[in-house]
PDB file of N, CA and C in Angstrom:
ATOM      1  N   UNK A   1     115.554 127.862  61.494  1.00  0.00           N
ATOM      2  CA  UNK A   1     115.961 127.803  60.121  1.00  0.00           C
ATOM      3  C   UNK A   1     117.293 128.545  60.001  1.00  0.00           C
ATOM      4  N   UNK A   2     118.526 127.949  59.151  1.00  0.00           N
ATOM      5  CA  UNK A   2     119.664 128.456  59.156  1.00  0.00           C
ATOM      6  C   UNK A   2     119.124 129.173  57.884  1.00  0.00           C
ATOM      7  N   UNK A   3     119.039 131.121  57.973  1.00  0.00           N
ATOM      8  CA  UNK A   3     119.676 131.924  56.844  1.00  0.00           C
ATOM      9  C   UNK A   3     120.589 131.886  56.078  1.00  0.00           C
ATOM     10  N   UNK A   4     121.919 131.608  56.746  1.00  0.00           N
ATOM     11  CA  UNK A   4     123.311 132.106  56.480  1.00  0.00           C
ATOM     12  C   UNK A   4     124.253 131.092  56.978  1.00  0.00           C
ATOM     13  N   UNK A   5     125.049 130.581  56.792  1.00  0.00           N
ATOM     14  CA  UNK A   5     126.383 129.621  57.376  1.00  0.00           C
ATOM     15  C   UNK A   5     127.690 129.957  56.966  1.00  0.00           C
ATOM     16  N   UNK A   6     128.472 129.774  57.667  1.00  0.00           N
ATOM     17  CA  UNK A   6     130.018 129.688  56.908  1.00  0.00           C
ATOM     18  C   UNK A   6     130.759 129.411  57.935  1.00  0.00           C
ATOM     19  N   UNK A   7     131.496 128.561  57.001  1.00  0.00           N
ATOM     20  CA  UNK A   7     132.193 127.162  57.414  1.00  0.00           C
ATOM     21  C   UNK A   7     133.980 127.249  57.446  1.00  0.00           C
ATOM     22  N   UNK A   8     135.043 127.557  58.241  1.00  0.00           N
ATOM     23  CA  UNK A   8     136.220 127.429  57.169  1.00  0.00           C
ATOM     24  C   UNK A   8     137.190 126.808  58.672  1.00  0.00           C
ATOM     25  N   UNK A   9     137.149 125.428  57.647  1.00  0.00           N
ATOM     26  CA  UNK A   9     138.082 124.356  58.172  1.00  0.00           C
ATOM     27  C   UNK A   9     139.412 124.262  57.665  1.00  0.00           C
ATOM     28  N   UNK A  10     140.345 124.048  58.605  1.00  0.00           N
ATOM     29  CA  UNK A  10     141.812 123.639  57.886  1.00  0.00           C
ATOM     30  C   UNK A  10     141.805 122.514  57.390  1.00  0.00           C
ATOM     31  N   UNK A  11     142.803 122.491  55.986  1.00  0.00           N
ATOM     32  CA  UNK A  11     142.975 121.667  55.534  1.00  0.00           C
ATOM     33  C   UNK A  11     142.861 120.211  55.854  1.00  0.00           C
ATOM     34  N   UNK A  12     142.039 119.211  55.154  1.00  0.00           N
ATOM     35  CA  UNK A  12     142.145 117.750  55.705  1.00  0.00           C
ATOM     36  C   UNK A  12     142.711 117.156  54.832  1.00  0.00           C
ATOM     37  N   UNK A  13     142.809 115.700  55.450  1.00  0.00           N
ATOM     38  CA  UNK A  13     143.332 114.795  54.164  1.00  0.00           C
ATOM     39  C   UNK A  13     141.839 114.010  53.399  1.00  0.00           C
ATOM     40  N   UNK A  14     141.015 113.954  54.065  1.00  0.00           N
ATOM     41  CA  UNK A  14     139.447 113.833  53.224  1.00  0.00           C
ATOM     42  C   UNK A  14     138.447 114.576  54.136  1.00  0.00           C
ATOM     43  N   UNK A  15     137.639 114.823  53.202  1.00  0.00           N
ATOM     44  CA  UNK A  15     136.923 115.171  54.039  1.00  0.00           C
ATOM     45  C   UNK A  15     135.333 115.014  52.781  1.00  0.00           C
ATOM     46  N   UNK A  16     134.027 115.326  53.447  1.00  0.00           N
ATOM     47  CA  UNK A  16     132.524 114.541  52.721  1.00  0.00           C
ATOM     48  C   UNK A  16     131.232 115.084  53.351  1.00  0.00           C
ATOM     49  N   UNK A  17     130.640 115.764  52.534  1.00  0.00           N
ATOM     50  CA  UNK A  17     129.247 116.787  53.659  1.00  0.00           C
ATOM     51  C   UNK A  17     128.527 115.478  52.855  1.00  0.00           C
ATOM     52  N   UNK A  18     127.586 114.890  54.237  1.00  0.00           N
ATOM     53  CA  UNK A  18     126.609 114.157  53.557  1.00  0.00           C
ATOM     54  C   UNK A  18     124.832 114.335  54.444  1.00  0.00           C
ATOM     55  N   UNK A  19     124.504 113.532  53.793  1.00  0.00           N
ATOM     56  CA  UNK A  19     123.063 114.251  54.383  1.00  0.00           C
ATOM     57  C   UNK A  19     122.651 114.142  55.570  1.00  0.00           C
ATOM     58  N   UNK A  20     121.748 115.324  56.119  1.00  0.00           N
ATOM     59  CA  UNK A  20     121.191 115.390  57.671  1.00  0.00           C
ATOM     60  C   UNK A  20     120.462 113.892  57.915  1.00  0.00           C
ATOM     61  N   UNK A  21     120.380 114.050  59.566  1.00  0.00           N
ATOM     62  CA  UNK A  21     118.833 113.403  59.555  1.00  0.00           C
ATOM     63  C   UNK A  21     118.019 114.122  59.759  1.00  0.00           C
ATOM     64  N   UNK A  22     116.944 113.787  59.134  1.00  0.00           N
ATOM     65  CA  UNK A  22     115.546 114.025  59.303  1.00  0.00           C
ATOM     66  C   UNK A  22     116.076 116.183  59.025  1.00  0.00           C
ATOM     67  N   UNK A  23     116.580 116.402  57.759  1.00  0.00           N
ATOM     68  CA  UNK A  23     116.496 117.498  56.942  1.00  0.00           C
ATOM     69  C   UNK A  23     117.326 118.527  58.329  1.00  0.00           C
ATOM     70  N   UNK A  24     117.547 118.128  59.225  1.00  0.00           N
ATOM     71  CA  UNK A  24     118.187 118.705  60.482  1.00  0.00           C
ATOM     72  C   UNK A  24     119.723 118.881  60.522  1.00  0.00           C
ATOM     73  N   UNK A  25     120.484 120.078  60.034  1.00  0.00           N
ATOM     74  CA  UNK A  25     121.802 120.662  59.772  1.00  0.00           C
ATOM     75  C   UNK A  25     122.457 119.763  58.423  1.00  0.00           C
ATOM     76  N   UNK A  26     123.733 119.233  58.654  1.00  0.00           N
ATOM     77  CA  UNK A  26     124.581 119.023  57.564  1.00  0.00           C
ATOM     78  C   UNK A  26     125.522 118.401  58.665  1.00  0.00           C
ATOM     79  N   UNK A  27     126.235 117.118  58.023  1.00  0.00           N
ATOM     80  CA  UNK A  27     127.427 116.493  58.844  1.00  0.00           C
ATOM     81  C   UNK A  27     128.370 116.834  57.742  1.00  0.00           C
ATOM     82  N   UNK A  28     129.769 116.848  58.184  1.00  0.00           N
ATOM     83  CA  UNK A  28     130.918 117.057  57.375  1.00  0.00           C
ATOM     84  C   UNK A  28     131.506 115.948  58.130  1.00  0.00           C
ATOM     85  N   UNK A  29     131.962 114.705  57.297  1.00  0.00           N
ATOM     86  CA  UNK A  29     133.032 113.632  57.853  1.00  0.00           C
ATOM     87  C   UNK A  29     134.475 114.146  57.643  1.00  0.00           C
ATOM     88  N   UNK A  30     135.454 114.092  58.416  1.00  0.00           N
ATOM     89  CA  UNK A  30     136.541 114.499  58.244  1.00  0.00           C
ATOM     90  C   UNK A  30     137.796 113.600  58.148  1.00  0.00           C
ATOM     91  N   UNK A  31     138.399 113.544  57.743  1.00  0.00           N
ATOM     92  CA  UNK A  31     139.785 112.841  58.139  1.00  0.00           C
ATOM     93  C   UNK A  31     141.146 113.794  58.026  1.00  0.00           C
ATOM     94  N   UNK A  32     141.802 113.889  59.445  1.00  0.00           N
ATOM     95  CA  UNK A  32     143.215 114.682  59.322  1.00  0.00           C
ATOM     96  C   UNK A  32     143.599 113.778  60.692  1.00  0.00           C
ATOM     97  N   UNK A  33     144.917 114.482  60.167  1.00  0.00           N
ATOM     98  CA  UNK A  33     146.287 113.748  61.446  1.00  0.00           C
ATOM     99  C   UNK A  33     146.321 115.245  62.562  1.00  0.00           C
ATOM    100  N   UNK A  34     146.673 115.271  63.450  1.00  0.00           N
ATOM    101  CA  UNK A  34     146.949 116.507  64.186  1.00  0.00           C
ATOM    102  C   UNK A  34     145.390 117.565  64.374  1.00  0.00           C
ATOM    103  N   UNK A  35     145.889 118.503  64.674  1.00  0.00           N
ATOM    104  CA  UNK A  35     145.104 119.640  64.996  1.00  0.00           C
ATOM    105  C   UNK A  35     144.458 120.169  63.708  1.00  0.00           C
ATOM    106  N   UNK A  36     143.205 119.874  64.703  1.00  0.00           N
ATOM    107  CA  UNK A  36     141.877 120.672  63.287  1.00  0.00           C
ATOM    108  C   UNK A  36     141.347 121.930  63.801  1.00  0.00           C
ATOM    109  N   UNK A  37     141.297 122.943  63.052  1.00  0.00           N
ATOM    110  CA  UNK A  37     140.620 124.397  63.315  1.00  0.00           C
ATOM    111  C   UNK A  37     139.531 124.359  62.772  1.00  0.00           C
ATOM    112  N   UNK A  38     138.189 124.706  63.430  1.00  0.00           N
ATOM    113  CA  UNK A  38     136.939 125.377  62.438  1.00  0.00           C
ATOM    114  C   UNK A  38     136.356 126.349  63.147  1.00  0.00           C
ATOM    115  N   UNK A  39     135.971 127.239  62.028  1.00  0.00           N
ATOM    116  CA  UNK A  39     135.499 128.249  62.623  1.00  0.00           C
ATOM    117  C   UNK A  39     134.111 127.974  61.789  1.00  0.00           C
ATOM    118  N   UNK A  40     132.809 128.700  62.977  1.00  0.00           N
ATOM    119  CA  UNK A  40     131.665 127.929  62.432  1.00  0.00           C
ATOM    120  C   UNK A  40     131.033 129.881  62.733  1.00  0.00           C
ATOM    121  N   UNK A  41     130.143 130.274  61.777  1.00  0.00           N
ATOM    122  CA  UNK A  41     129.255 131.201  62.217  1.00  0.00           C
ATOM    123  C   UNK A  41     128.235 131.492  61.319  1.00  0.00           C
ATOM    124  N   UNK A  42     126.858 131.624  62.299  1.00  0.00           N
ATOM    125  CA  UNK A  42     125.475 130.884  61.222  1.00  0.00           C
ATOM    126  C   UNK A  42     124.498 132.254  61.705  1.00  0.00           C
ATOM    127  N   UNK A  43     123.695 132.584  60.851  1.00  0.00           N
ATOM    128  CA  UNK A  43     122.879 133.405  61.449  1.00  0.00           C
ATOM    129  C   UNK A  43     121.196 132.536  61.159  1.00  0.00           C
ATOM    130  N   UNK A  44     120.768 131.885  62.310  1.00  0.00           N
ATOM    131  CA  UNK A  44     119.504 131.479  62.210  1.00  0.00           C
ATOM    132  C   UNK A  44     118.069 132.448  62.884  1.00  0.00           C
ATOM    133  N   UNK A  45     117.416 131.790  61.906  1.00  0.00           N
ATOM    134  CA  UNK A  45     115.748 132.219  63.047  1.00  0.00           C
ATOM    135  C   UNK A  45     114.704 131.075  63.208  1.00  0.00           C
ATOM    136  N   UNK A  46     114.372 131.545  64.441  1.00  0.00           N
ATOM    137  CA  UNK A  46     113.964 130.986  65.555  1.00  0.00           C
ATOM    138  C   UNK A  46     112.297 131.019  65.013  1.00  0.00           C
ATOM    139  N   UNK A  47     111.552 129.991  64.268  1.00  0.00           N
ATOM    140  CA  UNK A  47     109.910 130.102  64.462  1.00  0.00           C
ATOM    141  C   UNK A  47     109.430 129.094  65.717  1.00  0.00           C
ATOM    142  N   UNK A  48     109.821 128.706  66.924  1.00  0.00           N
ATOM    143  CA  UNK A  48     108.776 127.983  67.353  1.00  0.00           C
ATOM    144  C   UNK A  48     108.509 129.466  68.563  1.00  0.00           C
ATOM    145  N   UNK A  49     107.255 129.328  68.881  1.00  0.00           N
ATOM    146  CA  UNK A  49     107.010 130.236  70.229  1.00  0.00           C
ATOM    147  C   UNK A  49     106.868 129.169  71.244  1.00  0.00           C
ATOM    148  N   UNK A  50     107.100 129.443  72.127  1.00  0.00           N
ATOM    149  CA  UNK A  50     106.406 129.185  73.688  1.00  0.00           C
ATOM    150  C   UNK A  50     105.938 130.098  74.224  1.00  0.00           C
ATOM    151  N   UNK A  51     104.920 129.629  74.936  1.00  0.00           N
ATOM    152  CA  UNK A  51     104.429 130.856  75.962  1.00  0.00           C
ATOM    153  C   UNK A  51     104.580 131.156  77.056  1.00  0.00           C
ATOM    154  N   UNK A  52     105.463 129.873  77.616  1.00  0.00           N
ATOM    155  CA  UNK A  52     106.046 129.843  79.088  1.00  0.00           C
ATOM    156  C   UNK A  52     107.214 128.721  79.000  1.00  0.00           C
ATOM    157  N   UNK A  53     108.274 129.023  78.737  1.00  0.00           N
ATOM    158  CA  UNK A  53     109.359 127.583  78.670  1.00  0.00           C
ATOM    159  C   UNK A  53     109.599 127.200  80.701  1.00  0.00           C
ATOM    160  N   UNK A  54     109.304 127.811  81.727  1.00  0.00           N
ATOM    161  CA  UNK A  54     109.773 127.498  82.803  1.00  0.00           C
ATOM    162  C   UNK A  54     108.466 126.532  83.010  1.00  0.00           C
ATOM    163  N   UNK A  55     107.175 126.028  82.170  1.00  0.00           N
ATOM    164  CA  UNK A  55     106.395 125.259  82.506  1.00  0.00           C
ATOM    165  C   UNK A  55     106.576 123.509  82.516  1.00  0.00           C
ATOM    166  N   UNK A  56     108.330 123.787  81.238  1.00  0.00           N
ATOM    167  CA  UNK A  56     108.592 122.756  80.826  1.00  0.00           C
ATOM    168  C   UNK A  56     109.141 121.810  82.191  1.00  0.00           C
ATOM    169  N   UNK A  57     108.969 120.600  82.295  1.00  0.00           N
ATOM    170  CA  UNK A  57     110.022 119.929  83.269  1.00  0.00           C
ATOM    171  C   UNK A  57     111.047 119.594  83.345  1.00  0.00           C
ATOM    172  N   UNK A  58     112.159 119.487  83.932  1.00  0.00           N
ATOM    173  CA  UNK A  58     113.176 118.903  83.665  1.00  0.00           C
ATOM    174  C   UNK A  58     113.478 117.426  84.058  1.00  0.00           C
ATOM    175  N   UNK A  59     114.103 116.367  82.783  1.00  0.00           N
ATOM    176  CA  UNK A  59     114.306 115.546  82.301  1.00  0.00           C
ATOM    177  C   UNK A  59     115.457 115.006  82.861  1.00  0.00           C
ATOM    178  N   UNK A  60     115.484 114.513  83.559  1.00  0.00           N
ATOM    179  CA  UNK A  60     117.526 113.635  84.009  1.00  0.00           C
ATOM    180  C   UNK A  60     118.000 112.753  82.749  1.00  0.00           C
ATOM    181  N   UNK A  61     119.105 113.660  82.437  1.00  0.00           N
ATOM    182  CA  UNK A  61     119.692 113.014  80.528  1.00  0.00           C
ATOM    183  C   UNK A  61     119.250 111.166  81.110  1.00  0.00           C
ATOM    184  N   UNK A  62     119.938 110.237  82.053  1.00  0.00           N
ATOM    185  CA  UNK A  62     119.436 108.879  81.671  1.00  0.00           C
ATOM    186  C   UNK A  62     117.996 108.786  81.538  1.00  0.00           C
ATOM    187  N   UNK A  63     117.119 109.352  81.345  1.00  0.00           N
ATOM    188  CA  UNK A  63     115.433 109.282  81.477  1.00  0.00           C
ATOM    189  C   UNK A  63     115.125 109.838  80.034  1.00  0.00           C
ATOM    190  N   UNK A  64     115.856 110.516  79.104  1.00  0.00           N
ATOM    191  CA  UNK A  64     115.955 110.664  77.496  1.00  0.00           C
ATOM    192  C   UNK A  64     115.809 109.845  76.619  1.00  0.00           C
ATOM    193  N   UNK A  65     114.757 109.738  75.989  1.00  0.00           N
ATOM    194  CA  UNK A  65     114.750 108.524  74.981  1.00  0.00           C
ATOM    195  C   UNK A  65     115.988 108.853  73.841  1.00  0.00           C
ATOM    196  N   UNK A  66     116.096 107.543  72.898  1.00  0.00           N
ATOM    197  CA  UNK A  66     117.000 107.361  72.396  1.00  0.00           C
ATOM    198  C   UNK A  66     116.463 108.592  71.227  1.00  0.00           C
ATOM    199  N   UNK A  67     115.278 108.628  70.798  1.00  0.00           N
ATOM    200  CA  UNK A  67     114.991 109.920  69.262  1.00  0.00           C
ATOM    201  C   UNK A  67     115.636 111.257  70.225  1.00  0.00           C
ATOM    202  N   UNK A  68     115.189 111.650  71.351  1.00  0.00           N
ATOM    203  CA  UNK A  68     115.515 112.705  71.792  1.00  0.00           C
ATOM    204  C   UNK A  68     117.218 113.102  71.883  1.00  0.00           C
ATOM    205  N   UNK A  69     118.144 112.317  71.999  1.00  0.00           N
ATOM    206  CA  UNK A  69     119.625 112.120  72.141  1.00  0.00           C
ATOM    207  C   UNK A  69     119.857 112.966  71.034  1.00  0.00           C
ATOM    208  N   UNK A  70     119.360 112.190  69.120  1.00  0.00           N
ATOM    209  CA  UNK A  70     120.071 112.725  68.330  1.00  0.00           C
ATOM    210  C   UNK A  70     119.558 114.373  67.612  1.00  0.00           C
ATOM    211  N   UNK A  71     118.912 114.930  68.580  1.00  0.00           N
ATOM    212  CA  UNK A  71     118.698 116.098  68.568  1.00  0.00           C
ATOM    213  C   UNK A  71     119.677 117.206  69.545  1.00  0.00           C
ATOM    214  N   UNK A  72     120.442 116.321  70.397  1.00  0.00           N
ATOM    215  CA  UNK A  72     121.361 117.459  71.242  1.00  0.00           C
ATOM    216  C   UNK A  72     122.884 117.588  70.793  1.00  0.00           C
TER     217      UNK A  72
END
């Protein structure tokens, strides 16, 4: 869960926060010519536990289903 965010982008020529998927962060569409700066810093917390993450397996990214992609 994000507590806290802040966001500060240079100037664009448009720019549009529109909605997550599935209630998961915030997209900002942008449009500029040249070099874009953002500085991003969030203070979240963490509720899932594990009780052992080295039990997990590892996955070769082509073996990723397509739902799993738009989570990375």
């Amino acid at each position: 869960m994000i507590e806290t965010a802040l966001i500060d982008i240079t100037p664009t020529e448009h720019s549009a926060r529109v909605a997550s998927h599935d209630l998961i962060g915030e997209r900002i569409w942008l449009r500029v010519q040249g070099q874009l700066l953002v500085d991003y810093r969030a203070t979240v917390r963490i509720e899932r536990i594990f009780d052992n993450c080295l039990d997990l397996l590892m996955v070769p990214p082509h073996q990723l289903t397509d739902e799993t992609f738009q989570h990375l």
